[in-house]
N, C-alpha and C. Protein backbone atom coordinates (compact mmCIF):
# COMPACT_ATOMS: atom_id res chain seq x y z
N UNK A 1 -7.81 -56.97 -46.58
CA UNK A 1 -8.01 -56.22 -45.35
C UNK A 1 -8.10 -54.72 -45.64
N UNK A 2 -7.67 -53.94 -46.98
CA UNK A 2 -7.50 -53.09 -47.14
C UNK A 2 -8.65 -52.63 -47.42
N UNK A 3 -9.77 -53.41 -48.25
CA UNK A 3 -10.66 -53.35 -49.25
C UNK A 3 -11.74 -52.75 -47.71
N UNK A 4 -11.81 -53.47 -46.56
CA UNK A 4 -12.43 -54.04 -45.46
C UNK A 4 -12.35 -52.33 -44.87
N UNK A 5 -11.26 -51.30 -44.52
CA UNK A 5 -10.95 -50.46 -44.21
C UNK A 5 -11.82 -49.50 -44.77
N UNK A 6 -11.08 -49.60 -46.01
CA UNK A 6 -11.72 -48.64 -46.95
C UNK A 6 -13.13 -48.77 -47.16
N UNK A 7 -13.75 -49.69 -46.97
CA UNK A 7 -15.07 -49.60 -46.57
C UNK A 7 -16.15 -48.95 -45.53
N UNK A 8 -15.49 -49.28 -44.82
CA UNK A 8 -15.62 -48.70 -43.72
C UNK A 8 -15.77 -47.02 -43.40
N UNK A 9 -14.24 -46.71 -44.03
CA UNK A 9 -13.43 -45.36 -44.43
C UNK A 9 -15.03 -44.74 -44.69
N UNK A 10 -15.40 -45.19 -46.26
CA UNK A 10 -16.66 -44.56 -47.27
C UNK A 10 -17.72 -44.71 -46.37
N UNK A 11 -18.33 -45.87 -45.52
CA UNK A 11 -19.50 -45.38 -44.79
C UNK A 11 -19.29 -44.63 -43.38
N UNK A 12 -18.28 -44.66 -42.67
CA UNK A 12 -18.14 -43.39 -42.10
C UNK A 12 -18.40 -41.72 -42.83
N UNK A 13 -17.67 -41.90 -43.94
CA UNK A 13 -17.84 -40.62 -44.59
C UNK A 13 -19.63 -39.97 -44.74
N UNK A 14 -20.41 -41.28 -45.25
CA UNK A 14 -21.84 -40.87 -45.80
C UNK A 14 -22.19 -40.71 -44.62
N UNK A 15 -22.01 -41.47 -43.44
CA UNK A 15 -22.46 -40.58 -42.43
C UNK A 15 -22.33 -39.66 -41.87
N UNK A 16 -21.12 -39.06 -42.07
CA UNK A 16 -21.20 -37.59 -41.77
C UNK A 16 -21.97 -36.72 -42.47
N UNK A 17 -21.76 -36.82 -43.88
CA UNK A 17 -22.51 -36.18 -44.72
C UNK A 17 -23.64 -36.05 -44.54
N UNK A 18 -24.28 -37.20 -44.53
CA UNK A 18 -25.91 -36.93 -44.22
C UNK A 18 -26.08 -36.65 -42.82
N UNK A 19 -25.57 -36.33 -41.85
CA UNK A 19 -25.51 -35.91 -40.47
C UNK A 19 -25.76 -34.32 -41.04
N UNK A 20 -24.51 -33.80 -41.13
CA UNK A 20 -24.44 -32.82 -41.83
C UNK A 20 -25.52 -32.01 -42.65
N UNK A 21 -25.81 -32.34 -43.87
CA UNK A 21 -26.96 -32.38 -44.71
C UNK A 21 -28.46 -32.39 -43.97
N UNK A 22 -28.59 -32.95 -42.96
CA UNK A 22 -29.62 -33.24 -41.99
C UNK A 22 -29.58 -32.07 -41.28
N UNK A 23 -28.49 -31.75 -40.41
CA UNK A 23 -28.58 -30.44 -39.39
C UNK A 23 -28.81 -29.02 -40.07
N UNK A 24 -28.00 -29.21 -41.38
CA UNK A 24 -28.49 -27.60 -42.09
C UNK A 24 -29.47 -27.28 -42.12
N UNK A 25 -30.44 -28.70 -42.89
CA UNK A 25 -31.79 -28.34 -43.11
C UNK A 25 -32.59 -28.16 -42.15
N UNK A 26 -32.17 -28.93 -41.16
CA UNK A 26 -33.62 -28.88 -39.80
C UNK A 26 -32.50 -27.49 -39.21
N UNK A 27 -32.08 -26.90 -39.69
CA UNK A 27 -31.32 -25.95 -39.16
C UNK A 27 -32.18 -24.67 -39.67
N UNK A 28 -32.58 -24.78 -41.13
CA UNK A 28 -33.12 -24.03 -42.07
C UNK A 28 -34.60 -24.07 -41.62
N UNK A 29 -35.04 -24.95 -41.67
CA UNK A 29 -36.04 -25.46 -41.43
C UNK A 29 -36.64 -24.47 -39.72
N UNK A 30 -35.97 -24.97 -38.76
CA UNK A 30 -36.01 -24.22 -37.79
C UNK A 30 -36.53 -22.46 -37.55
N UNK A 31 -35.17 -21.70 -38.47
CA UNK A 31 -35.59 -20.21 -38.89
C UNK A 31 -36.50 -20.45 -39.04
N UNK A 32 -37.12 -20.78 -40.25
CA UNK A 32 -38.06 -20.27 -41.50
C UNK A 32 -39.75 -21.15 -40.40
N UNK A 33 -39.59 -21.63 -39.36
CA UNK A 33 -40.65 -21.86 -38.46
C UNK A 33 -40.65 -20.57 -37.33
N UNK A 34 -39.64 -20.51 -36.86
CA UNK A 34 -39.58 -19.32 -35.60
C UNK A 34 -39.77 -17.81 -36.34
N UNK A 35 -39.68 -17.70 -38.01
CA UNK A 35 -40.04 -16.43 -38.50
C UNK A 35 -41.27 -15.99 -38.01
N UNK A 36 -42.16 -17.01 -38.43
CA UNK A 36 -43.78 -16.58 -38.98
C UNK A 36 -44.72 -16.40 -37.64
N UNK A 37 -45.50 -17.16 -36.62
CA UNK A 37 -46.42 -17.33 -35.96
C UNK A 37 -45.70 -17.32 -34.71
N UNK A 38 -45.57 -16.83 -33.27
CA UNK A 38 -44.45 -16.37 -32.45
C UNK A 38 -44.13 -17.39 -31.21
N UNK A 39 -45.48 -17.75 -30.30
CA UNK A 39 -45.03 -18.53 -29.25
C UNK A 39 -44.76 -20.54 -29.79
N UNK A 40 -45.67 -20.56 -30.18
CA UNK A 40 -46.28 -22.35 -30.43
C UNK A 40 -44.58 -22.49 -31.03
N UNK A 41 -44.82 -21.96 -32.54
CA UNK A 41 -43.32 -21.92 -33.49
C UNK A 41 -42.13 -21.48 -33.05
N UNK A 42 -42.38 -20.77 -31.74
CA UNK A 42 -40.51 -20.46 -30.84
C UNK A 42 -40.22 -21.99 -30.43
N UNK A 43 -41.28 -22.38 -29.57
CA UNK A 43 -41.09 -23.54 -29.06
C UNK A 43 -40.41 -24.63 -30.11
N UNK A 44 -41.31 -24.83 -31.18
CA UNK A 44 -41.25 -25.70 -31.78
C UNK A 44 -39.51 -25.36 -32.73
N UNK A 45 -39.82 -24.38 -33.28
CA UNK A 45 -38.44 -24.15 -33.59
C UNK A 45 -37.17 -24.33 -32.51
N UNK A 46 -37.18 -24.25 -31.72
CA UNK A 46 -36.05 -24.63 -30.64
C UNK A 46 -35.92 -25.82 -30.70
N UNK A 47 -37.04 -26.87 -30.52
CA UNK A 47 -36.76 -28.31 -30.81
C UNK A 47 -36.20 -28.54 -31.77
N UNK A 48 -36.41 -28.17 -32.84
CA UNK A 48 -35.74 -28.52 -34.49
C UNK A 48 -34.25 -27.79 -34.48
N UNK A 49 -34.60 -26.61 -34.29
CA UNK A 49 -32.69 -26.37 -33.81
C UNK A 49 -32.00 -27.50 -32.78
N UNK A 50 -32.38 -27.81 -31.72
CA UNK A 50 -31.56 -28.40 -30.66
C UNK A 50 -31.80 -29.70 -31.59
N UNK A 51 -32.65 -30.75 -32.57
CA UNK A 51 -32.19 -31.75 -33.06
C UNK A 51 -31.05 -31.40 -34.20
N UNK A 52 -30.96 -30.02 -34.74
CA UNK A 52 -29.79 -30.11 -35.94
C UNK A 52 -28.50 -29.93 -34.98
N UNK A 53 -28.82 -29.67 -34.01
CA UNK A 53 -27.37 -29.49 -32.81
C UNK A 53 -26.95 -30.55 -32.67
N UNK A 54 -28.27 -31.52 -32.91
CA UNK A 54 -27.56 -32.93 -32.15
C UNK A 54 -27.00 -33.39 -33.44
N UNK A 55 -27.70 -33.23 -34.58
CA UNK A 55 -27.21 -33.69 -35.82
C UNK A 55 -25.64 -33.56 -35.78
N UNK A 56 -25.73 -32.35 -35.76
CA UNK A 56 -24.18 -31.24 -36.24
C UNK A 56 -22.96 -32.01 -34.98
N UNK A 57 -23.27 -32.29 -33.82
CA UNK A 57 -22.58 -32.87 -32.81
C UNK A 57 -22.25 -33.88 -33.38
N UNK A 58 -23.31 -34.98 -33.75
CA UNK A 58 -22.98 -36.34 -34.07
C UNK A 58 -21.84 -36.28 -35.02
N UNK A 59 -22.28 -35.70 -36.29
CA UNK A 59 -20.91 -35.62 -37.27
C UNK A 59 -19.84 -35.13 -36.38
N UNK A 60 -19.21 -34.57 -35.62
CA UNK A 60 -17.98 -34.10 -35.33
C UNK A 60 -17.86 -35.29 -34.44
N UNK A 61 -18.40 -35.91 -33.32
CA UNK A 61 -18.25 -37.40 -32.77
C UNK A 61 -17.59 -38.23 -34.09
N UNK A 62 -18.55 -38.45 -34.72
CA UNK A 62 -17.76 -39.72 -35.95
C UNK A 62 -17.07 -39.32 -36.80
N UNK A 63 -16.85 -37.80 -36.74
CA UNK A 63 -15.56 -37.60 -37.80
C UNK A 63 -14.23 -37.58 -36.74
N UNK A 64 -14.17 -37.52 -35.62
CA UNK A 64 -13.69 -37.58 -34.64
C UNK A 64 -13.39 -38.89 -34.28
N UNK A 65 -13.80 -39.82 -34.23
CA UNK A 65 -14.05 -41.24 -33.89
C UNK A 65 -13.01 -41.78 -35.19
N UNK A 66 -13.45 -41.24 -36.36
CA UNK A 66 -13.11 -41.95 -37.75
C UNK A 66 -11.04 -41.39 -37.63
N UNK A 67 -11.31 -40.14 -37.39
CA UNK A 67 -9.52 -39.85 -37.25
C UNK A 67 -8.37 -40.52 -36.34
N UNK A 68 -9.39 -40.75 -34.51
CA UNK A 68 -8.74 -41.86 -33.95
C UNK A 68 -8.28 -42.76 -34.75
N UNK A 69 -9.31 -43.46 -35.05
CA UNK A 69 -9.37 -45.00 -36.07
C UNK A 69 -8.57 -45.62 -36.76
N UNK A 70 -8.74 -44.12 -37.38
CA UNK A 70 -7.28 -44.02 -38.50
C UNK A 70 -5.91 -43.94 -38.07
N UNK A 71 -5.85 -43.66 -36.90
CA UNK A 71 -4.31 -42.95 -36.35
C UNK A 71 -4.10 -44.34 -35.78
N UNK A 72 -4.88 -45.05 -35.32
CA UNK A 72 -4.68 -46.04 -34.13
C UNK A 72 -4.39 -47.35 -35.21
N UNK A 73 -5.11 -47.15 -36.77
CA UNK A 73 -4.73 -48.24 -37.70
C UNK A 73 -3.73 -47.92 -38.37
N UNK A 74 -3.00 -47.12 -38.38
CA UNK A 74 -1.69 -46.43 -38.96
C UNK A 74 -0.69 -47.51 -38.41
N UNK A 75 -0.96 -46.84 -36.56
CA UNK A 75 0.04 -47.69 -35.79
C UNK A 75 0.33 -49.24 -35.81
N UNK A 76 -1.00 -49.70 -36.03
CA UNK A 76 -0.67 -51.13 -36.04
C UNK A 76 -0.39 -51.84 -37.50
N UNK A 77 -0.38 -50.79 -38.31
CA UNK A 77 0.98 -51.23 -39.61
C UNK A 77 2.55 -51.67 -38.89
């Protein structure tokens, strides 16, 4: 059952990570569009920011989710 946890534990983790890893870049990504060409690329850059927002949200949901989890499987030791 432990093995079962800890499994779990590790793919919670990669998903944050790549949540994470995901929002920087479309984060990066975003700037380096709203630099160059002004109206079309504001627009468009706002979309790509507001998806690394959602990125960046999601990880704090499931790293959030994952600490419940943990607290609530503590207890039922």
């Amino acid at each position: 059952m432990k093995n079962f946890f800890k499994a779990i534990t590790g793919k919670i983790n990669g998903i944050i990570w790549t949540l994470i890893i995901s929002g920087v870049l479309l984060l990066m990504l975003g700037i380096l569009i709203v630099w160059t060409d002004f109206m079309l690329r504001l627009v468009i850059g706002i979309f790509v920011m507001l998806v690394a927002y959602v990125f960046f949200y999601g990880a704090y949901k499931v790293s959030h989710f994952k600490k419940e989890m943990e607290k609530y499987l503590k207890f039922l030791k």
